[in-house]
PDB file of N, CA and C in Angstrom:
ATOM      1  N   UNK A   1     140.704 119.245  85.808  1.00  0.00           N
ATOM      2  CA  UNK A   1     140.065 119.966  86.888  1.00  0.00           C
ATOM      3  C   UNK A   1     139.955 119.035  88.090  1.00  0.00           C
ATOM      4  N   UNK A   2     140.507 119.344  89.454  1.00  0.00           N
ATOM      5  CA  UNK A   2     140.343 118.226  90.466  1.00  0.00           C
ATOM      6  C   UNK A   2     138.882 119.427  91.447  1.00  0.00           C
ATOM      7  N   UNK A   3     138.135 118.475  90.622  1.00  0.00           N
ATOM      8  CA  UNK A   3     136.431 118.747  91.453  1.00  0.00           C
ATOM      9  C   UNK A   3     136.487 119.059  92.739  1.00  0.00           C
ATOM     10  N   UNK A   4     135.553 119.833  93.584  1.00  0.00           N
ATOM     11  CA  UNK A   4     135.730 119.584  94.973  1.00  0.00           C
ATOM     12  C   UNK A   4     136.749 120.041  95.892  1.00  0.00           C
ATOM     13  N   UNK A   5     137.469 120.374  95.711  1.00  0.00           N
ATOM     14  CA  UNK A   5     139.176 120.305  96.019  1.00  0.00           C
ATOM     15  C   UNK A   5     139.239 120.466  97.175  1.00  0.00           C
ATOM     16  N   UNK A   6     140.098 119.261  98.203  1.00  0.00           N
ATOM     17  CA  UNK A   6     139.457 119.187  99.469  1.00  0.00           C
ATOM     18  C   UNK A   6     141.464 119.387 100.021  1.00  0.00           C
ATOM     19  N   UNK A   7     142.117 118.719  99.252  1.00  0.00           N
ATOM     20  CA  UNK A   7     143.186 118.601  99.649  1.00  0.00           C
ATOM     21  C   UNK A   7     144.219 119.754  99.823  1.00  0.00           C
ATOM     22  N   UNK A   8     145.565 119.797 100.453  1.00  0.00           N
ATOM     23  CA  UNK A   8     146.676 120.490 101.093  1.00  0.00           C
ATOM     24  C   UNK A   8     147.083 121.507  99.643  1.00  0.00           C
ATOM     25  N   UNK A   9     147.363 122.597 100.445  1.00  0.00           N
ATOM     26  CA  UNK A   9     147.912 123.733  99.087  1.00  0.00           C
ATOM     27  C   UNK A   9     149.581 123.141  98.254  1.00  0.00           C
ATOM     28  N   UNK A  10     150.191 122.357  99.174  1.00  0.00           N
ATOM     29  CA  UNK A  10     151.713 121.793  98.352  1.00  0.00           C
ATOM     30  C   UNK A  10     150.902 120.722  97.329  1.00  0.00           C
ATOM     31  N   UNK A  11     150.051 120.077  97.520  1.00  0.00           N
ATOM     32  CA  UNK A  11     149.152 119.173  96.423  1.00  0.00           C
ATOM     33  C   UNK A  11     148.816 119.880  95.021  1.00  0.00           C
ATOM     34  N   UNK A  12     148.385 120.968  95.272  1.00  0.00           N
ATOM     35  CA  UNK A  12     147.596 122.050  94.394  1.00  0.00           C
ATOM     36  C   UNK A  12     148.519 122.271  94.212  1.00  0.00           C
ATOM     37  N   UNK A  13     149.627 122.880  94.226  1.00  0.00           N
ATOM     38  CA  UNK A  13     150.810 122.962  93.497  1.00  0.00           C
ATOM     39  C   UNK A  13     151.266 122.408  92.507  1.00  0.00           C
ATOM     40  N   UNK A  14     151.297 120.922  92.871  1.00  0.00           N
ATOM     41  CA  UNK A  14     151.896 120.327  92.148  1.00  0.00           C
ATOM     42  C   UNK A  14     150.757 119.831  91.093  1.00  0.00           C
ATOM     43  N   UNK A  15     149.509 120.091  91.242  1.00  0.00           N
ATOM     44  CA  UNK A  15     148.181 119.736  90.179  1.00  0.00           C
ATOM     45  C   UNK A  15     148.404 120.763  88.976  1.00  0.00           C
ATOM     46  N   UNK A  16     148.967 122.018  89.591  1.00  0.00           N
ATOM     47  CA  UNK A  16     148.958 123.148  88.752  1.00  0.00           C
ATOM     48  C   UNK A  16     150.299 123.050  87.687  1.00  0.00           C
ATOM     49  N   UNK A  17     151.419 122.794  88.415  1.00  0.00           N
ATOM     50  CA  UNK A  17     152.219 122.240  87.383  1.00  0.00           C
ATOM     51  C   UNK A  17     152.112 121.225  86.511  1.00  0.00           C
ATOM     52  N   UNK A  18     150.754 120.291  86.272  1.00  0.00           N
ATOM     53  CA  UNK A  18     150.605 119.755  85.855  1.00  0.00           C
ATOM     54  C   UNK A  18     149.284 120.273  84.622  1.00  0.00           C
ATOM     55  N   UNK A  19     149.012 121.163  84.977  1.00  0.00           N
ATOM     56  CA  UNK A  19     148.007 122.169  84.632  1.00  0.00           C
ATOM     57  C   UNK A  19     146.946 121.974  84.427  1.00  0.00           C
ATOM     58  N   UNK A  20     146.480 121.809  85.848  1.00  0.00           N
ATOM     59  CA  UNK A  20     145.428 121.770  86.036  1.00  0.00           C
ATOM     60  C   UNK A  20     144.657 122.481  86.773  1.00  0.00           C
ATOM     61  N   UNK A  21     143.351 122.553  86.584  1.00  0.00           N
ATOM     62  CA  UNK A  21     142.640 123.823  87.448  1.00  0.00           C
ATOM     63  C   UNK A  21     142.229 123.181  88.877  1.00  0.00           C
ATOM     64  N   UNK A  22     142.012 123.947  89.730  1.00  0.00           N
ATOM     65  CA  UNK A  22     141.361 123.730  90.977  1.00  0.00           C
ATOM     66  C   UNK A  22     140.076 124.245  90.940  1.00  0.00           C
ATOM     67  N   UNK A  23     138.998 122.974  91.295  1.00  0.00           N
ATOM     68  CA  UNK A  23     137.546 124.278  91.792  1.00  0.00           C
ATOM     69  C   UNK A  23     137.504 123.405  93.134  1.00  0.00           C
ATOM     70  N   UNK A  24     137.140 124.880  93.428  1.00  0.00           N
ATOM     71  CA  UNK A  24     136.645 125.255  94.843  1.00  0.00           C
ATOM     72  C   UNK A  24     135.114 125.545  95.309  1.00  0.00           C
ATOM     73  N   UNK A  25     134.918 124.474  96.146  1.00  0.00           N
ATOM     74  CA  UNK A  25     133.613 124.023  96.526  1.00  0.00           C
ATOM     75  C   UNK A  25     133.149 125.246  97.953  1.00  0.00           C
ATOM     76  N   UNK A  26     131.775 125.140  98.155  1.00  0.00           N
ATOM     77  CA  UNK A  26     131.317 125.578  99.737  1.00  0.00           C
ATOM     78  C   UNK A  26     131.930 125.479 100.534  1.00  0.00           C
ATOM     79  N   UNK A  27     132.880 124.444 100.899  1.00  0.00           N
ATOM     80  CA  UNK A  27     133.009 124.147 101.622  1.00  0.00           C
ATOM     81  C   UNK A  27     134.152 125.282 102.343  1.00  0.00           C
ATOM     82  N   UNK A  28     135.120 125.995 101.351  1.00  0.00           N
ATOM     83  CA  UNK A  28     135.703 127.076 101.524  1.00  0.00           C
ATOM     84  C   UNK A  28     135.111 127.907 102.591  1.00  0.00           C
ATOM     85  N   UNK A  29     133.540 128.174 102.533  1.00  0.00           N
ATOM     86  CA  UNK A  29     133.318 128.958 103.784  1.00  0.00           C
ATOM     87  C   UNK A  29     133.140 128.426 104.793  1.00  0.00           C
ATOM     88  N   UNK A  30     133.537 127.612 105.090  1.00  0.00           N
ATOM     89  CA  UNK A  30     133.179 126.883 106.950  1.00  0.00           C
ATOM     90  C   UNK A  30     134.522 127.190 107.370  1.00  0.00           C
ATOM     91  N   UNK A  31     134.158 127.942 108.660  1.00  0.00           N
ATOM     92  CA  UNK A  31     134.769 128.287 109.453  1.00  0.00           C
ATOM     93  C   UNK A  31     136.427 127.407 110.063  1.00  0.00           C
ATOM     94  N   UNK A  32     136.106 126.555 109.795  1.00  0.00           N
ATOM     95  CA  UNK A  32     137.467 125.672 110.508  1.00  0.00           C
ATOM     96  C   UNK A  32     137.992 124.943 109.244  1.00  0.00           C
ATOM     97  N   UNK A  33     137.726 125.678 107.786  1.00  0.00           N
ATOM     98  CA  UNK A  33     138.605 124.708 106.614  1.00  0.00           C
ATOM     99  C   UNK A  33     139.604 125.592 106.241  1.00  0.00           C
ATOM    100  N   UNK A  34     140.497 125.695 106.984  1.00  0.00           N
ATOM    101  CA  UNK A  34     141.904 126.342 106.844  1.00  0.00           C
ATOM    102  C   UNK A  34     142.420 125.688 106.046  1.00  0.00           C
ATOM    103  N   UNK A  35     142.366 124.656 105.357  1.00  0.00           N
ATOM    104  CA  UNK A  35     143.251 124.200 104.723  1.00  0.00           C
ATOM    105  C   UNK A  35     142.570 124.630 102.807  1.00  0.00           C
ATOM    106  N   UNK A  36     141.309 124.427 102.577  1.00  0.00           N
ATOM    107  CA  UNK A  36     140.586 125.110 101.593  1.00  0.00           C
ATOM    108  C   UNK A  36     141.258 126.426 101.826  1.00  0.00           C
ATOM    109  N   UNK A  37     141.078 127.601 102.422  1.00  0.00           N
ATOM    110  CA  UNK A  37     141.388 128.798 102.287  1.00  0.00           C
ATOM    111  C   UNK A  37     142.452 129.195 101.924  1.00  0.00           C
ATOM    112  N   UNK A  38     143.551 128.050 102.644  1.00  0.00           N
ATOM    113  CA  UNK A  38     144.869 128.823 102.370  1.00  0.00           C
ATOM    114  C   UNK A  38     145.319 127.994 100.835  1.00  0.00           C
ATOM    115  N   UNK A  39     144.357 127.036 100.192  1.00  0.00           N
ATOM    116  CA  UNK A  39     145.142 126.496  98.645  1.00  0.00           C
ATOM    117  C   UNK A  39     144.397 127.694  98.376  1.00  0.00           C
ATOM    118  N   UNK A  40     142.871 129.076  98.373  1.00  0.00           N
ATOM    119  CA  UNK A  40     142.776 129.885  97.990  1.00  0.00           C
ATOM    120  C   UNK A  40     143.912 130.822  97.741  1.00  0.00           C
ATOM    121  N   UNK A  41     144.194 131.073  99.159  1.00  0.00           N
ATOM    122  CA  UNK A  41     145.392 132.272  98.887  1.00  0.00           C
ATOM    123  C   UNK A  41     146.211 131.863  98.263  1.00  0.00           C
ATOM    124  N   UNK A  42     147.021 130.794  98.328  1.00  0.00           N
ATOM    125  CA  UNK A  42     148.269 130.407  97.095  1.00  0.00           C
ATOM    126  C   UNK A  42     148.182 130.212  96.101  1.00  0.00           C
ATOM    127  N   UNK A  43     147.255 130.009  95.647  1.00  0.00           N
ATOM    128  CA  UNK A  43     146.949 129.390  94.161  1.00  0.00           C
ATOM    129  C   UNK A  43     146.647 130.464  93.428  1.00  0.00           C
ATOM    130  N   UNK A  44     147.211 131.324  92.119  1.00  0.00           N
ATOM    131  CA  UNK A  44     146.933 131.977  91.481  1.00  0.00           C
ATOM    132  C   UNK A  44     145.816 132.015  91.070  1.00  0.00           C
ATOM    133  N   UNK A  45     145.236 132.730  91.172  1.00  0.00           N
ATOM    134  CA  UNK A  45     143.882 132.791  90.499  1.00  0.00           C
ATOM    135  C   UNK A  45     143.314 132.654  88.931  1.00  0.00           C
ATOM    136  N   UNK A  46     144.293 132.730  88.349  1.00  0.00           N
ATOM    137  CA  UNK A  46     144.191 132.192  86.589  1.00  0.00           C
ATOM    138  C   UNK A  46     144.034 130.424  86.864  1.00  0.00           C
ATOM    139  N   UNK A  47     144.161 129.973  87.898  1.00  0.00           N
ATOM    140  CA  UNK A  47     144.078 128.234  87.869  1.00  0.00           C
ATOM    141  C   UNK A  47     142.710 127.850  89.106  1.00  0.00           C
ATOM    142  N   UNK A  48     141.792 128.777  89.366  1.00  0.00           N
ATOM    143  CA  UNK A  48     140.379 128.261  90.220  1.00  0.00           C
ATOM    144  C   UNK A  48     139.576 128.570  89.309  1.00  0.00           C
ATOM    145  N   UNK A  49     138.722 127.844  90.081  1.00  0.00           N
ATOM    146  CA  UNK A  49     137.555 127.779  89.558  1.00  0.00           C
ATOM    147  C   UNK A  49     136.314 127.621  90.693  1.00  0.00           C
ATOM    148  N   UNK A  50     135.011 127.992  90.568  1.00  0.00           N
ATOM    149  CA  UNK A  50     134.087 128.044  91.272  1.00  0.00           C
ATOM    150  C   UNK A  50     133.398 126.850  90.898  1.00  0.00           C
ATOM    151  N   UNK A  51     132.391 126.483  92.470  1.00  0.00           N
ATOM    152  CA  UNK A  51     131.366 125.605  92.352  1.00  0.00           C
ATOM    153  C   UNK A  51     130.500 125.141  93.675  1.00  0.00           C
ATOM    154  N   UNK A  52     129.403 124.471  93.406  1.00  0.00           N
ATOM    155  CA  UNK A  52     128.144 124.474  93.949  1.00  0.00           C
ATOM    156  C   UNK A  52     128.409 123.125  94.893  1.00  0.00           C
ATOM    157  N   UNK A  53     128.789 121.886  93.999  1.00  0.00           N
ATOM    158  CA  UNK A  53     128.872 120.676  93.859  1.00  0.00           C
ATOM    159  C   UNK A  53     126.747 120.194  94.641  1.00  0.00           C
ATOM    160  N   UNK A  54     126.505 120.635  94.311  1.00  0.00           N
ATOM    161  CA  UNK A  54     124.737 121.113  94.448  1.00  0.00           C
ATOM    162  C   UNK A  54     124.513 119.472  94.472  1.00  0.00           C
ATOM    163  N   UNK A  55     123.421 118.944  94.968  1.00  0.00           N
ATOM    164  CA  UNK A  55     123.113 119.182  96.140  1.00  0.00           C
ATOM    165  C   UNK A  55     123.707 119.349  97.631  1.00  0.00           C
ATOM    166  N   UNK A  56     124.658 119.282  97.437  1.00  0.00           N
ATOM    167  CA  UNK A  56     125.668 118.708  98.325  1.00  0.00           C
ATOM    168  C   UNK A  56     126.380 120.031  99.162  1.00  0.00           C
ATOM    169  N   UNK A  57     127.208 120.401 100.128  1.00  0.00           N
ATOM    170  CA  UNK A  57     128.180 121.013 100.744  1.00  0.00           C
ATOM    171  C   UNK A  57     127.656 122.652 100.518  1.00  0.00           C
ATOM    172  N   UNK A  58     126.394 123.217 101.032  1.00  0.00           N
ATOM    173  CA  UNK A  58     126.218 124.564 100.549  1.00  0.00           C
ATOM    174  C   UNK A  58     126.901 125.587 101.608  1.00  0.00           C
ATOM    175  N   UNK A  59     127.438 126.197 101.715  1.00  0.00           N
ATOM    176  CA  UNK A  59     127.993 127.418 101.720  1.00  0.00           C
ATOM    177  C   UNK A  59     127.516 127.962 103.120  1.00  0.00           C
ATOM    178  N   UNK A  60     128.394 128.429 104.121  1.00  0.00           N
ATOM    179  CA  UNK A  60     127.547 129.356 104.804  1.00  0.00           C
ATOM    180  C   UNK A  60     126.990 130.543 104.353  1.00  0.00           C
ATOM    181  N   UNK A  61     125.776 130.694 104.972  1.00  0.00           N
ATOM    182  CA  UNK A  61     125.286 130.773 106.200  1.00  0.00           C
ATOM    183  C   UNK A  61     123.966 129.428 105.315  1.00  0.00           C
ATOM    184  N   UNK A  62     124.530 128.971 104.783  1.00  0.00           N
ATOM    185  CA  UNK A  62     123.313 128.155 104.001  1.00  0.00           C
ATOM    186  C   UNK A  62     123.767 126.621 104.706  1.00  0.00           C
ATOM    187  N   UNK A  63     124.747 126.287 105.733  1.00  0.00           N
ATOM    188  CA  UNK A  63     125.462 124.494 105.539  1.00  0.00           C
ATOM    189  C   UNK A  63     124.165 124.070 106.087  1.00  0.00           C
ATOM    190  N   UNK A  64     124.178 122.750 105.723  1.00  0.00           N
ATOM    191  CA  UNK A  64     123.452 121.983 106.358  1.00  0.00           C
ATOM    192  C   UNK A  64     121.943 121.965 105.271  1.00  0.00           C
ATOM    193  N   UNK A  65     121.687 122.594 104.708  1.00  0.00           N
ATOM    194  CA  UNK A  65     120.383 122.823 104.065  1.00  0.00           C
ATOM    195  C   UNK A  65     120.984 122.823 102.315  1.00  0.00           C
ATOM    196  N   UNK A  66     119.789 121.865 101.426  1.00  0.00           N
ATOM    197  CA  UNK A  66     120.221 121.655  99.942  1.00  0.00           C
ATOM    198  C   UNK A  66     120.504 122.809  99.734  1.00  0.00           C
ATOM    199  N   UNK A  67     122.282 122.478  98.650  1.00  0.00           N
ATOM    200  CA  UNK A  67     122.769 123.625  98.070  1.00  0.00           C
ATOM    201  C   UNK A  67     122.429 123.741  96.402  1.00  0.00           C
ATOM    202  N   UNK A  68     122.154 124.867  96.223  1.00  0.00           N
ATOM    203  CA  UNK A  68     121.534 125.096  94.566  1.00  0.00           C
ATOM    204  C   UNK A  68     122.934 125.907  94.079  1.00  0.00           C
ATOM    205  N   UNK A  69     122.932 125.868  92.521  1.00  0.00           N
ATOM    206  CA  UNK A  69     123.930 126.985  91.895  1.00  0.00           C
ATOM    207  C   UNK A  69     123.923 128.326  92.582  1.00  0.00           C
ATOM    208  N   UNK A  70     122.933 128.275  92.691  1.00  0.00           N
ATOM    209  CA  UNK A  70     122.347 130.736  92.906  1.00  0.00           C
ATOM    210  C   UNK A  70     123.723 130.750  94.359  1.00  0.00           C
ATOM    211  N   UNK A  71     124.165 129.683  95.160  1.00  0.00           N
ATOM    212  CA  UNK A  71     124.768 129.961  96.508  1.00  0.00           C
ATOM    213  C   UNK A  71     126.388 130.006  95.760  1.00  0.00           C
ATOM    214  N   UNK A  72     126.543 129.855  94.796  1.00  0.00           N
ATOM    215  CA  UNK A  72     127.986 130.376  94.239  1.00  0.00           C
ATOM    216  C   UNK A  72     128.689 131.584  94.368  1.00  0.00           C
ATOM    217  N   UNK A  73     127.878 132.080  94.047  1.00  0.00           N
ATOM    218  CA  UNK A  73     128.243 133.869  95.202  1.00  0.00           C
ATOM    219  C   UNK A  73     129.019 133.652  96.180  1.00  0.00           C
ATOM    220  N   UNK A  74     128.484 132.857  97.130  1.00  0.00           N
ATOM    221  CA  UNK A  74     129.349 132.750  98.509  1.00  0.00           C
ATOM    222  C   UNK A  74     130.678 132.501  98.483  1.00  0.00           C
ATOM    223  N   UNK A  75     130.961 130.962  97.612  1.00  0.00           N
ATOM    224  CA  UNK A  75     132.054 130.547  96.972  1.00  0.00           C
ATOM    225  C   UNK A  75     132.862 132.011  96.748  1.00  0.00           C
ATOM    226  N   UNK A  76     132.437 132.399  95.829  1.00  0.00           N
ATOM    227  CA  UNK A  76     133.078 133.658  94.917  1.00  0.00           C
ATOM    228  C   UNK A  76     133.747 134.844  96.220  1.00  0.00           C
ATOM    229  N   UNK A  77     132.353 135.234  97.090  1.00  0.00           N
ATOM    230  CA  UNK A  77     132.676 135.978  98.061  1.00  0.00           C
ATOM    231  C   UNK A  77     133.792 135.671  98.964  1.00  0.00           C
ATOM    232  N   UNK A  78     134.206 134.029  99.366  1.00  0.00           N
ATOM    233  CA  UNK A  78     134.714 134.593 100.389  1.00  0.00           C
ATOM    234  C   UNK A  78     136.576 133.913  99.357  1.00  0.00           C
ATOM    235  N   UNK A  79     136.285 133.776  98.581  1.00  0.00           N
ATOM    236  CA  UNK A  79     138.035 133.378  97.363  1.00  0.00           C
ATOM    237  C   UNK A  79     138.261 135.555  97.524  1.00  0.00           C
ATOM    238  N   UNK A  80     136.895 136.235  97.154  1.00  0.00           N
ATOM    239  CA  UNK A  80     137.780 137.485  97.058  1.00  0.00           C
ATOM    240  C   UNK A  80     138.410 137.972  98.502  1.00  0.00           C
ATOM    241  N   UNK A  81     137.648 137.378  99.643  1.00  0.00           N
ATOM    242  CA  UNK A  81     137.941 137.983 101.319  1.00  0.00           C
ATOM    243  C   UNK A  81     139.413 137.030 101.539  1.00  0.00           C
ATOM    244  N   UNK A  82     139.766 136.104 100.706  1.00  0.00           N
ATOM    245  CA  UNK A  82     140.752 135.606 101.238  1.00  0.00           C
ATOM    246  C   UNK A  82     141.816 136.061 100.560  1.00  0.00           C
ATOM    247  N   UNK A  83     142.052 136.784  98.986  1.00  0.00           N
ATOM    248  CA  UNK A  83     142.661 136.969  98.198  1.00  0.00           C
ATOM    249  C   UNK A  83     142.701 138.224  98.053  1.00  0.00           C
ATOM    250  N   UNK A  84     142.084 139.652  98.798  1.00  0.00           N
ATOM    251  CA  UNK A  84     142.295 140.670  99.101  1.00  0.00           C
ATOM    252  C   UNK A  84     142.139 141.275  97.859  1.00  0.00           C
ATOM    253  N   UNK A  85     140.719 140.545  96.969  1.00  0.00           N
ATOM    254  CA  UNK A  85     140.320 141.280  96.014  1.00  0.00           C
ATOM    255  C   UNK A  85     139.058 141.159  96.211  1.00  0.00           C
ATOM    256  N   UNK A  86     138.356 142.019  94.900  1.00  0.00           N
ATOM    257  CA  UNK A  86     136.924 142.564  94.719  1.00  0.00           C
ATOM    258  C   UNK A  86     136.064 140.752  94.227  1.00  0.00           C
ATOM    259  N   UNK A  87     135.072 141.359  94.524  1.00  0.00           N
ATOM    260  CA  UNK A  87     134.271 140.050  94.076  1.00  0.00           C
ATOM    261  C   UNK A  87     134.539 140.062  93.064  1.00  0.00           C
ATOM    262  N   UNK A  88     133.727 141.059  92.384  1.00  0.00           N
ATOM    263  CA  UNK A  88     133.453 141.422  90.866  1.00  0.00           C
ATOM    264  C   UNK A  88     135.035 140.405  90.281  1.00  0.00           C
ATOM    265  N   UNK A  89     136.474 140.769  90.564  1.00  0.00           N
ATOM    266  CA  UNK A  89     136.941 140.543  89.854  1.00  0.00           C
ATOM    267  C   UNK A  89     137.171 139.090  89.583  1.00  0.00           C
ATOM    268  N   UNK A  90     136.978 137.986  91.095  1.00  0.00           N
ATOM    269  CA  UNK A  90     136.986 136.372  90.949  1.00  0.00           C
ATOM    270  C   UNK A  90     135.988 136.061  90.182  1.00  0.00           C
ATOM    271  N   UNK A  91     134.630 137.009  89.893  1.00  0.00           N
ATOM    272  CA  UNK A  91     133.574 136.101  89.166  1.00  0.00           C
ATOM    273  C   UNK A  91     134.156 136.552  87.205  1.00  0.00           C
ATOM    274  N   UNK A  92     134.723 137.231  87.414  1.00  0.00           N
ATOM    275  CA  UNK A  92     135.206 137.591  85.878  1.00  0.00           C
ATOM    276  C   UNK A  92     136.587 136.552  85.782  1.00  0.00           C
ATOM    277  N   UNK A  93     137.140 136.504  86.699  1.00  0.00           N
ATOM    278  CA  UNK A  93     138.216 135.642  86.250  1.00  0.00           C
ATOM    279  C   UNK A  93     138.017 134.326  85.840  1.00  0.00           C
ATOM    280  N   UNK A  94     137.147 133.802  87.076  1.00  0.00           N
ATOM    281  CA  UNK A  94     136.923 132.205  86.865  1.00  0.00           C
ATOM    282  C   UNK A  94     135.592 132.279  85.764  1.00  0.00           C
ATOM    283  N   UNK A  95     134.974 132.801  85.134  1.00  0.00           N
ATOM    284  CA  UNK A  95     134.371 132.842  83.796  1.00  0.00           C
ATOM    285  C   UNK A  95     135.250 132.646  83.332  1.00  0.00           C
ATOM    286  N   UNK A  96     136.142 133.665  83.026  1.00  0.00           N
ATOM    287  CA  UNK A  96     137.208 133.227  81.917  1.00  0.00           C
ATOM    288  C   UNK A  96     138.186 131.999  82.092  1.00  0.00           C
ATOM    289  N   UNK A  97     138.473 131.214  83.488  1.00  0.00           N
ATOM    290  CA  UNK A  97     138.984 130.062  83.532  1.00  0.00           C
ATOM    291  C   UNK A  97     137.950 129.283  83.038  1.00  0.00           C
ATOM    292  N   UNK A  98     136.988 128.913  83.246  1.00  0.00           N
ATOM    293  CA  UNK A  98     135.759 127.967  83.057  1.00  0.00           C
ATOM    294  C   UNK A  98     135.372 128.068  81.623  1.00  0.00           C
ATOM    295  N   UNK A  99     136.064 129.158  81.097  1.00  0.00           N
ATOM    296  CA  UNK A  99     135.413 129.478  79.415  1.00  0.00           C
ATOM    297  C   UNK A  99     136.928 128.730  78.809  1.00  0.00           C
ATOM    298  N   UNK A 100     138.260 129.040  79.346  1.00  0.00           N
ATOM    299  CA  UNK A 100     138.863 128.557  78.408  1.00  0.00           C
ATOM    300  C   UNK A 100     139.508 126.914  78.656  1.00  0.00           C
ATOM    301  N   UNK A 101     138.884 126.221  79.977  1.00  0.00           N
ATOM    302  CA  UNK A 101     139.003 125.142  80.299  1.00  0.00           C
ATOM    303  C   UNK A 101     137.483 124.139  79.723  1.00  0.00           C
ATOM    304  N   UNK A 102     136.597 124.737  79.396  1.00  0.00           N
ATOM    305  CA  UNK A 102     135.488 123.993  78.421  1.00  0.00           C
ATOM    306  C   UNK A 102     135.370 124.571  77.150  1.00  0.00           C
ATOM    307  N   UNK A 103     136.544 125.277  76.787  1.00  0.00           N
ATOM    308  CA  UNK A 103     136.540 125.614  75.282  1.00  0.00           C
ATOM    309  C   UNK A 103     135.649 126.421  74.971  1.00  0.00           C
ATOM    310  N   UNK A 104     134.733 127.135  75.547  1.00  0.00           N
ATOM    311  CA  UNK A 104     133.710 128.076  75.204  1.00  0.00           C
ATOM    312  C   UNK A 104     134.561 129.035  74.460  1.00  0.00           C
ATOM    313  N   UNK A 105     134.033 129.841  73.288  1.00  0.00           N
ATOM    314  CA  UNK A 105     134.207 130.974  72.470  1.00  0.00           C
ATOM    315  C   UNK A 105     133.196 132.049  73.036  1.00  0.00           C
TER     316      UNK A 105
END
């Protein structure tokens, strides 16, 4: 899993052929991280993953102020506004990435 994932979508590419997951931090919603958004859109969605990285990097309309788990939503919200799907369905997917990348049953 490369934590945080701050770097270029041809990077993530090549992480994924290596198979590995991407999570995707807050930081996705600030306005000028084009480069977060668009490893969203390319990156299949069977290989993200969500996250807080709490205290740290919360989410608009929250930046600047401590980020808690509960602001993962946002995360979630704006992977579906960039990927031209439903929320509902990124928070079911990346469960199931996060379940079968920590082995959960």
């Amino acid at each position: 899993m490369l934590h945080c994932y701050s770097g270029n979508v041809e990077l993530a590419k090549e992480y994924i052929k290596m198979g590995c997951y991407i999570s995707i931090p807050g930081t996705v919603t600030f306005k000028n991280n084009k480069k977060t958004r668009e490893v969203v859109s390319e990156i299949p969605l069977e290989y993200l993953l969500i996250e807080t990285d709490s205290p740290y990097m919360a989410p608009e309309p929250h930046r600047g102020k401590r980020n808690d788990p509960s602001l993962v939503a946002f995360v979630a919200d704006k992977i579906a506004q960039e990927k031209g799907i439903s929320y509902e369905k990124v928070c079911e997917a990346t469960k199931e990435n996060a379940k079968r990348f920590f082995n959960i049953k």
